[in-house]
C-alpha atoms as a PDB file:
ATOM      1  CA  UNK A   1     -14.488  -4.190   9.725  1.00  0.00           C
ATOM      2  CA  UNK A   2     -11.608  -6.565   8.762  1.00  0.00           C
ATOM      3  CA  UNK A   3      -7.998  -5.890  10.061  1.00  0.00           C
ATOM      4  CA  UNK A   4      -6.991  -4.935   7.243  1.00  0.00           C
ATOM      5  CA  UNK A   5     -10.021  -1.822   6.908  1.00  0.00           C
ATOM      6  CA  UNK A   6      -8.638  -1.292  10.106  1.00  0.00           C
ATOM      7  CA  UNK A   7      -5.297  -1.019   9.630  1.00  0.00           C
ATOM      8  CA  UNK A   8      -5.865   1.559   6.118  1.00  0.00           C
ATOM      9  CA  UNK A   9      -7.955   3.868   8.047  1.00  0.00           C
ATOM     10  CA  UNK A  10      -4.981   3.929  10.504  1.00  0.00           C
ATOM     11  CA  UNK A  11      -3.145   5.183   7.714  1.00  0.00           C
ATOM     12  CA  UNK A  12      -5.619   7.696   6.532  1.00  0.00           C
ATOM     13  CA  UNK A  13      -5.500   9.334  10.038  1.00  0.00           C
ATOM     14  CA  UNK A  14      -1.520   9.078  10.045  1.00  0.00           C
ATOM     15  CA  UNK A  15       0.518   8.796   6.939  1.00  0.00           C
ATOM     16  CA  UNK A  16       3.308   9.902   8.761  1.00  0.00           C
ATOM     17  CA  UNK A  17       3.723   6.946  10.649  1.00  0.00           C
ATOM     18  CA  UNK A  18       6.264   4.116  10.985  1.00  0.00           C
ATOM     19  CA  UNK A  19       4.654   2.149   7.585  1.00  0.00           C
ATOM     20  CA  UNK A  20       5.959  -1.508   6.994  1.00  0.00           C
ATOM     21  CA  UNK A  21       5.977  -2.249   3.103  1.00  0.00           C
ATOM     22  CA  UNK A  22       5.071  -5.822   4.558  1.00  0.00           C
ATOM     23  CA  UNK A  23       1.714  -4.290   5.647  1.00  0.00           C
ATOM     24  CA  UNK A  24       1.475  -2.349   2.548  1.00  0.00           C
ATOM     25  CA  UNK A  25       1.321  -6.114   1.195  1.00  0.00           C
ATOM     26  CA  UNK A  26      -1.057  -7.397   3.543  1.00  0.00           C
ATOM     27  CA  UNK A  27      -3.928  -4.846   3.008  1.00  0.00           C
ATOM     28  CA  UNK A  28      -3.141  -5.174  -1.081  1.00  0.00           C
ATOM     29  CA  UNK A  29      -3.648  -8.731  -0.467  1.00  0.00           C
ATOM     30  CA  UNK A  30      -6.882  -8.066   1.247  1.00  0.00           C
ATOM     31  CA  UNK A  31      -8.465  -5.998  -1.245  1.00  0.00           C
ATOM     32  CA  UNK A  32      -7.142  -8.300  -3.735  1.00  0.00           C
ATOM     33  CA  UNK A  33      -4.515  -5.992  -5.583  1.00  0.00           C
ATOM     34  CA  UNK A  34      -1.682  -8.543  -6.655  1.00  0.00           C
ATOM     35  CA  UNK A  35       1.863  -6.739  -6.128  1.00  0.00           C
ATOM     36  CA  UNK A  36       5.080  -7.904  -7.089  1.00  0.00           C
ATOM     37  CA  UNK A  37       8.985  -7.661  -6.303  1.00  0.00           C
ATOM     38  CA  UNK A  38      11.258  -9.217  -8.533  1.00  0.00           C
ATOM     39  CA  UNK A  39      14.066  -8.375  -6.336  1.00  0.00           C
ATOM     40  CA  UNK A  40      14.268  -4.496  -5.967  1.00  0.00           C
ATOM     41  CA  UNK A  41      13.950  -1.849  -3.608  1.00  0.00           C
ATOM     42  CA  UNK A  42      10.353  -1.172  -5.285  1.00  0.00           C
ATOM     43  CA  UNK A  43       7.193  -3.218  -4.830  1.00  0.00           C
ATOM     44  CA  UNK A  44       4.455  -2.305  -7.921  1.00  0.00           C
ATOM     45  CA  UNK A  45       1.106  -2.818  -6.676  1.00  0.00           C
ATOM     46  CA  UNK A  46      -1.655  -3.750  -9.795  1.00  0.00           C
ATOM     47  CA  UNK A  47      -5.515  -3.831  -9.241  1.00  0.00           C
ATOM     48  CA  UNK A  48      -7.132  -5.904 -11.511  1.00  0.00           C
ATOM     49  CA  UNK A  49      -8.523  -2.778 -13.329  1.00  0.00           C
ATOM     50  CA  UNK A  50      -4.996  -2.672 -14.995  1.00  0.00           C
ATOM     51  CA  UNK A  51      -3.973   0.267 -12.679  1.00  0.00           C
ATOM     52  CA  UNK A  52      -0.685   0.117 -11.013  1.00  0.00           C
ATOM     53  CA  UNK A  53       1.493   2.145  -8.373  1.00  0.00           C
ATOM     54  CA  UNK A  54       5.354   1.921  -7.700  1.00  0.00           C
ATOM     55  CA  UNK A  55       6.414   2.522  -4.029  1.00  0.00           C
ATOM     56  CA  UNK A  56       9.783   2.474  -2.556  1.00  0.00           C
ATOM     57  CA  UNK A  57      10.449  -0.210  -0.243  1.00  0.00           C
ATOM     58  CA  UNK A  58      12.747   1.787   1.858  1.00  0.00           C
ATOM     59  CA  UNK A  59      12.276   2.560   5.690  1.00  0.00           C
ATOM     60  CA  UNK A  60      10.682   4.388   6.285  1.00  0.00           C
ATOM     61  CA  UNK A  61       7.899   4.707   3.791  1.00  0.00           C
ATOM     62  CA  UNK A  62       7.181   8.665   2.738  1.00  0.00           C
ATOM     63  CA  UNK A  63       4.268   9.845   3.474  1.00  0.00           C
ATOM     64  CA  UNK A  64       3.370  10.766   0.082  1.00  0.00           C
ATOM     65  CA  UNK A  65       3.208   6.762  -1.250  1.00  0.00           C
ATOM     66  CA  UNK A  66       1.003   6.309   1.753  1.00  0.00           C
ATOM     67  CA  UNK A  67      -1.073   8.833   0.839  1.00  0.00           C
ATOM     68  CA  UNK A  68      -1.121   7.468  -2.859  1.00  0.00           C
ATOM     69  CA  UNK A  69      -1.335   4.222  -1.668  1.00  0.00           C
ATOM     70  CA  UNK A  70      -4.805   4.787   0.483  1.00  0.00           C
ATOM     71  CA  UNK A  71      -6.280   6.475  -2.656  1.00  0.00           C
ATOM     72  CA  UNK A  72      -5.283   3.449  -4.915  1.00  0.00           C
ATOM     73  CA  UNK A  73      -6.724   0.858  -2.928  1.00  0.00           C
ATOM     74  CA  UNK A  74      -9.858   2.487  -2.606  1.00  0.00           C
ATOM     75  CA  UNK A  75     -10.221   2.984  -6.781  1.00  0.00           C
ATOM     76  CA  UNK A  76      -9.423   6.636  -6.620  1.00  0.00           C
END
């Protein structure tokens, strides 16, 4: 299991917590979901399926976006 399966089954068990968008990035990265920034306070994440999900890059992150964000990088 990879840090980053690690670190999104963290998550799963607490969506609540104290979420970076930084490591938001990092497990996108892993899974290979390309995300981008141009200089807002959002950060759209993009699987290569065309599929994409905006999240607030405000601290800290809602539990809700974490919760959308686990289901999005697992293809659901």
């Amino acid at each position: 299991m990879s840090a980053a399966d690690k670190i999104l089954a963290q998550m799963k068990n607490n969506p609540q917590g104290d979420w970076k968008i930084d490591t938001l990035k990092g497990v996108a990265k892993r899974h290979e979901i390309i995300w981008r920034q141009p200089g807002t306070s959002h950060v759209t994440f993009r699987r290569s399926d065309g599929e994409k999900l905006t999240i607030p890059a405000h601290r800290p992150i809602k539990p809700i976006y974490i919760k959308l964000f686990i289901r999005f990088v697992e293809g659901g």
